[in-house]
C-alpha atoms as a PDB file:
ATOM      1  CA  UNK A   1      59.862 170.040-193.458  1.00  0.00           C
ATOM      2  CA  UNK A   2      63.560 169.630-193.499  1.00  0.00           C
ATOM      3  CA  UNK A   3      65.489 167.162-191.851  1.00  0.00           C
ATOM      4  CA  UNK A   4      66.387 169.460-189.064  1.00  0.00           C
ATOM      5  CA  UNK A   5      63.038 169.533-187.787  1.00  0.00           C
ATOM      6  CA  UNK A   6      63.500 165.992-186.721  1.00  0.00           C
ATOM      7  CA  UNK A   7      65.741 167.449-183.985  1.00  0.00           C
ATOM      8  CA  UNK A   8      63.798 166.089-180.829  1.00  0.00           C
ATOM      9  CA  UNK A   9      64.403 163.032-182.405  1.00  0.00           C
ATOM     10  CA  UNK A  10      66.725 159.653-181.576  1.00  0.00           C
ATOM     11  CA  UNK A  11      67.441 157.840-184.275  1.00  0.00           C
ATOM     12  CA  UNK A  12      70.317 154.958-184.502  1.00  0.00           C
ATOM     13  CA  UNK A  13      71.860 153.223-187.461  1.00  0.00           C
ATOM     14  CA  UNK A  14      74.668 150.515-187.514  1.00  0.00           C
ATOM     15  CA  UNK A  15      77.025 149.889-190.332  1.00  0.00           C
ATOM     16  CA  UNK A  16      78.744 147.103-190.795  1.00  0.00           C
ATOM     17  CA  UNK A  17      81.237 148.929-193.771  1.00  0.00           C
ATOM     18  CA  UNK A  18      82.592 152.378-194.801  1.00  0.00           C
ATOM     19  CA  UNK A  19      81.175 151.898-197.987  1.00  0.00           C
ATOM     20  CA  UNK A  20      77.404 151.408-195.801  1.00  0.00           C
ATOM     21  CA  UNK A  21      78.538 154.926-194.027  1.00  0.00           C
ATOM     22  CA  UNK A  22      78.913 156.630-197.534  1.00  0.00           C
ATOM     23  CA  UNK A  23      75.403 155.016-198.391  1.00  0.00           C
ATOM     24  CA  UNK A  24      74.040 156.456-195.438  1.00  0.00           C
ATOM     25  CA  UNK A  25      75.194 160.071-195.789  1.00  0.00           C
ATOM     26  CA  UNK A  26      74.180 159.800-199.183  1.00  0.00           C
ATOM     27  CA  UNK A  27      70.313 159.048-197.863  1.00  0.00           C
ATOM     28  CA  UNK A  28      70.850 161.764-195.380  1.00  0.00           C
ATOM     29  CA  UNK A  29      72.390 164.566-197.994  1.00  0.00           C
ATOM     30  CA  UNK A  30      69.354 164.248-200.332  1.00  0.00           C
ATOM     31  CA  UNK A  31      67.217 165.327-197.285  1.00  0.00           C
ATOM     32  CA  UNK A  32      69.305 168.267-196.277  1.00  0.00           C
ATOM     33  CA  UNK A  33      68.402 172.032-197.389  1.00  0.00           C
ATOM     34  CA  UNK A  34      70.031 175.073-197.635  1.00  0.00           C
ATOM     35  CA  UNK A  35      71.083 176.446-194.232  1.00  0.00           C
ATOM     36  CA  UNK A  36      71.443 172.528-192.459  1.00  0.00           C
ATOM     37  CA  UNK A  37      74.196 171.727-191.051  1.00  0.00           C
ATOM     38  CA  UNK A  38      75.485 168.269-189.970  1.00  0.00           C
ATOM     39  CA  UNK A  39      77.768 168.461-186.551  1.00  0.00           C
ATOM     40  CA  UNK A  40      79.535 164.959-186.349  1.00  0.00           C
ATOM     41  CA  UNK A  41      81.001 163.554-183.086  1.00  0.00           C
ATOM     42  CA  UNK A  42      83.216 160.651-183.360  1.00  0.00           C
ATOM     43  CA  UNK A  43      86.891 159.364-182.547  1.00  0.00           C
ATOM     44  CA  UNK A  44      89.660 159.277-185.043  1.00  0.00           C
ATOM     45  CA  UNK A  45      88.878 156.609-187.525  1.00  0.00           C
ATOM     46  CA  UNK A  46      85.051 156.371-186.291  1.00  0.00           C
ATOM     47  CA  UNK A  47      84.046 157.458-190.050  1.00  0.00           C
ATOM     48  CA  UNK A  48      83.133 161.109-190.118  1.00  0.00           C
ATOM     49  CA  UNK A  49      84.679 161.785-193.444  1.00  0.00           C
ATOM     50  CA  UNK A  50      83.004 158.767-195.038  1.00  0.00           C
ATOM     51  CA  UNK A  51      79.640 159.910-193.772  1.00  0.00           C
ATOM     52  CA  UNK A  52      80.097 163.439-194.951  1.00  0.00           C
ATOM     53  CA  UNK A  53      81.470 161.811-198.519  1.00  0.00           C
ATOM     54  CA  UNK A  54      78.119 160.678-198.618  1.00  0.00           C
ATOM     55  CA  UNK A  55      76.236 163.424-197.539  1.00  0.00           C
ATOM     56  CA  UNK A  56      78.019 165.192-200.812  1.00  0.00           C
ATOM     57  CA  UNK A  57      76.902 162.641-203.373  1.00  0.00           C
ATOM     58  CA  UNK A  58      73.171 162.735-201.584  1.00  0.00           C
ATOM     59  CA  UNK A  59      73.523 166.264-202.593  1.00  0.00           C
ATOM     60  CA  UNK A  60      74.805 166.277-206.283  1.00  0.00           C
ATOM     61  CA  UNK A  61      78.784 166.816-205.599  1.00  0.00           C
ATOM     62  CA  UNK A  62      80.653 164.776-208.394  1.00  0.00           C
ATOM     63  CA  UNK A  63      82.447 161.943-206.159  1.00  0.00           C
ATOM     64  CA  UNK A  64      85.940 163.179-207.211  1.00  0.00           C
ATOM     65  CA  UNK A  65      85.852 166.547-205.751  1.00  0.00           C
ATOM     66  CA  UNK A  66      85.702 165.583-202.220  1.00  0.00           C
ATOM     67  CA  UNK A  67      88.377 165.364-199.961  1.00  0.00           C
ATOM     68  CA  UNK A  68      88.845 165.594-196.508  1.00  0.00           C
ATOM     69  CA  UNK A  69      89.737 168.974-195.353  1.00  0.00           C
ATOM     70  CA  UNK A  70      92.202 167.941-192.249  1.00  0.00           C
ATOM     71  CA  UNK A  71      94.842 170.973-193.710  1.00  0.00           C
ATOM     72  CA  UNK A  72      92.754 173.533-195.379  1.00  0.00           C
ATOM     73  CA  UNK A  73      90.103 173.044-192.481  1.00  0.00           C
ATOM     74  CA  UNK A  74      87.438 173.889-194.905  1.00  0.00           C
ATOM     75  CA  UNK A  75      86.208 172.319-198.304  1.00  0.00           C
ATOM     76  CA  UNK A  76      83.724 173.983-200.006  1.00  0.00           C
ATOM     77  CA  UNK A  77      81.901 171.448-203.117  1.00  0.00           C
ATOM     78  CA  UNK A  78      79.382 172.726-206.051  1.00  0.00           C
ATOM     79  CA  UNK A  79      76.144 170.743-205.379  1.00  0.00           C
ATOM     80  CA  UNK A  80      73.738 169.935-208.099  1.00  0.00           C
ATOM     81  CA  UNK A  81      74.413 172.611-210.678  1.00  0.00           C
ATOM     82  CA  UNK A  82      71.654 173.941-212.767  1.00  0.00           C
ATOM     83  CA  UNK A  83      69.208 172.369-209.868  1.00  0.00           C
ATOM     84  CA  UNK A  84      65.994 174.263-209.196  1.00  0.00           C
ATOM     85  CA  UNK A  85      64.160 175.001-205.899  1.00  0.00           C
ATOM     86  CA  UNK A  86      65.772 174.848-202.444  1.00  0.00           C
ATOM     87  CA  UNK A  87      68.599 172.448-203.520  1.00  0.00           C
ATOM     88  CA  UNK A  88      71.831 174.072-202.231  1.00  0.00           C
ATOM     89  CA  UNK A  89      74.283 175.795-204.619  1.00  0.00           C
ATOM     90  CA  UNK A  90      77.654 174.551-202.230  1.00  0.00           C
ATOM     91  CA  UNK A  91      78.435 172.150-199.468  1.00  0.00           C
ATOM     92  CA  UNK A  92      80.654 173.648-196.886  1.00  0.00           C
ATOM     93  CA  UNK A  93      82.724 170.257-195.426  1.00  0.00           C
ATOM     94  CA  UNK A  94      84.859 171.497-192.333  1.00  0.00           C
ATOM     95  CA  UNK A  95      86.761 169.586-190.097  1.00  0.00           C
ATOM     96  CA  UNK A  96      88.199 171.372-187.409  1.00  0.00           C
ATOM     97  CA  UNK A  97      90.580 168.324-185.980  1.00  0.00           C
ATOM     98  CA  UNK A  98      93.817 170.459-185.991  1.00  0.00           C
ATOM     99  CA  UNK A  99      92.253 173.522-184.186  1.00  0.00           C
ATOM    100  CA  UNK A 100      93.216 173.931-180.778  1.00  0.00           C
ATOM    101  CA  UNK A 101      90.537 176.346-179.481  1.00  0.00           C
ATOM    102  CA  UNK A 102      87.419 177.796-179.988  1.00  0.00           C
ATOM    103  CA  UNK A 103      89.178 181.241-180.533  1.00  0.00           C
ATOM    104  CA  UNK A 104      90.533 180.342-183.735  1.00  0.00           C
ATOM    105  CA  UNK A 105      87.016 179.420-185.700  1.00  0.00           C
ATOM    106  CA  UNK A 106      86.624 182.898-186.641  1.00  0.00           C
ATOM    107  CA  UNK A 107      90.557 182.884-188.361  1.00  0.00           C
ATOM    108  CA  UNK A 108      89.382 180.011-190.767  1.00  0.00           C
ATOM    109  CA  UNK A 109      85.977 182.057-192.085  1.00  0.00           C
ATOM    110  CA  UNK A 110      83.967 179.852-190.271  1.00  0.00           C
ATOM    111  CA  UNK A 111      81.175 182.493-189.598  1.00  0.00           C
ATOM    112  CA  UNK A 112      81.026 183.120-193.504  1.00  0.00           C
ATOM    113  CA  UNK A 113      80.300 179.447-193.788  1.00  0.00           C
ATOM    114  CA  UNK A 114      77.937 179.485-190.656  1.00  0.00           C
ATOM    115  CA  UNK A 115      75.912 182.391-192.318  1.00  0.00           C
ATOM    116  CA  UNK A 116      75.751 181.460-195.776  1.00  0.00           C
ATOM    117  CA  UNK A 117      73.204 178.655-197.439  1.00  0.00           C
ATOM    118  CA  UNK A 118      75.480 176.322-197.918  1.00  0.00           C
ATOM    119  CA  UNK A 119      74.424 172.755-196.296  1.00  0.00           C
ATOM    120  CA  UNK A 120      77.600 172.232-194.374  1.00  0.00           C
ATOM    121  CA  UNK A 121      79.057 169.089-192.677  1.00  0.00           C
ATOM    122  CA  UNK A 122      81.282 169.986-189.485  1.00  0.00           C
ATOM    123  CA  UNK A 123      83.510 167.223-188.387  1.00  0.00           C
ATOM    124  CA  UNK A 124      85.033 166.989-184.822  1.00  0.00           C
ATOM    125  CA  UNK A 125      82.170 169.361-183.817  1.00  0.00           C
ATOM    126  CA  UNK A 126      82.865 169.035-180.467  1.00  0.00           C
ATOM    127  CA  UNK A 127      85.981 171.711-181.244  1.00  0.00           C
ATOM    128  CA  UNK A 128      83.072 174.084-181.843  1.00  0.00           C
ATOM    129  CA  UNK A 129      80.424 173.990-179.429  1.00  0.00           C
ATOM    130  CA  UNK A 130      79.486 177.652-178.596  1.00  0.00           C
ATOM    131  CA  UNK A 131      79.638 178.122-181.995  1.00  0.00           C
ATOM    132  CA  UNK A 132      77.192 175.914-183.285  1.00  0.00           C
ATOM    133  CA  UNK A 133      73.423 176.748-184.264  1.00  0.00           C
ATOM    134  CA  UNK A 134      71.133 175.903-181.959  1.00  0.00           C
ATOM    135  CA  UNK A 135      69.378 174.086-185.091  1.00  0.00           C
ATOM    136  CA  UNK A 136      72.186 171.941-186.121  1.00  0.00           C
ATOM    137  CA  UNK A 137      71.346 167.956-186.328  1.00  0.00           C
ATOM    138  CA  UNK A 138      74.114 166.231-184.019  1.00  0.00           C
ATOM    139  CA  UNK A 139      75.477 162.352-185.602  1.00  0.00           C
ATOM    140  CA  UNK A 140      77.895 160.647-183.114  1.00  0.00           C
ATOM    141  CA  UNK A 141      79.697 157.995-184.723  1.00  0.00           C
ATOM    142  CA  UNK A 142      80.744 155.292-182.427  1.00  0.00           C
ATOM    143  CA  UNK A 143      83.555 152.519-183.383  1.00  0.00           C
ATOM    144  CA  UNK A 144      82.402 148.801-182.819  1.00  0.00           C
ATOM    145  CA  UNK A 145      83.848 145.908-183.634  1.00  0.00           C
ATOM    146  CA  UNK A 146      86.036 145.441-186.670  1.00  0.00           C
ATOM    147  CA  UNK A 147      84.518 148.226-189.473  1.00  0.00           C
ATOM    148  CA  UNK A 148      81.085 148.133-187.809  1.00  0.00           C
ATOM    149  CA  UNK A 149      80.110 151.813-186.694  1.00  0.00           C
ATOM    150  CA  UNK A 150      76.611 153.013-184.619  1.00  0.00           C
ATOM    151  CA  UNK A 151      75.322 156.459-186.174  1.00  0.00           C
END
């Protein structure tokens, strides 16, 4: 079972810290498999990138290879090297902020990412929405009060 099957699910989490964001992406990236992806919904500043910095660690990326992909659009981060099983060889992080349509997705390689086995984290997924598999798990983040954040 992969976290994905937990799709008819509603689950909420509040955070009262960035640093609680990165923990939880880090418990959510050591449940992810090869082929998941991670469509995040959220308002400048609401802590996408923090949750998908997690999600890399939970998946065996060395901290100080991450980095927010707002000009290249997408990051792509060895995970776990030398693992065995189903652990994923790459994370694919993508954030689509600058685009302005749909049209350009396929301009930026974003159906090799879609179709390889990378886990891959999609940030202003909302950019995308044709394009996304019907199997993807959806995380809003919502902005509270102060650093708090509802996931």
């Amino acid at each position: 079972m992969t976290v994905l099957d937990l799709l008819e699910c509603a689950l909420s989490w509040e955070s009262a810290s960035p640093e609680e964001t990165e923990g939880m992406g880090e418990a959510l990236g050591g449940l992810l498999q090869p082929g998941d992806m991670v469509a995040l919904f959220g308002e400048l500043g609401s802590g996408k990138t923090m949750l998908v910095l997690g999600i890399a660690a939970g998946l065996g990326c060395a901290r100080g290879d991450v980095h927010s992909p707002s000009f290249t659009l997408i990051n792509e981060y060895a995970a776990r090297p030398g693992g065995g099983g189903d652990l994923p060889a790459r994370v694919a992080h993508v954030d689509l902020y600058r685009i302005r349509s749909e049209d350009e997705l396929p301009g930026i390689g974003w159906d090799e990412v879609l179709h390889s086995c990378h886990v891959v984290a999609v940030e202003w997924a909302e950019r995308a929405l044709r394009w996304l598999p019907p199997d993807h798990l959806r995380v809003t983040l919502e902005t509270l009060e102060g650093n708090r954040r509802r996931l």
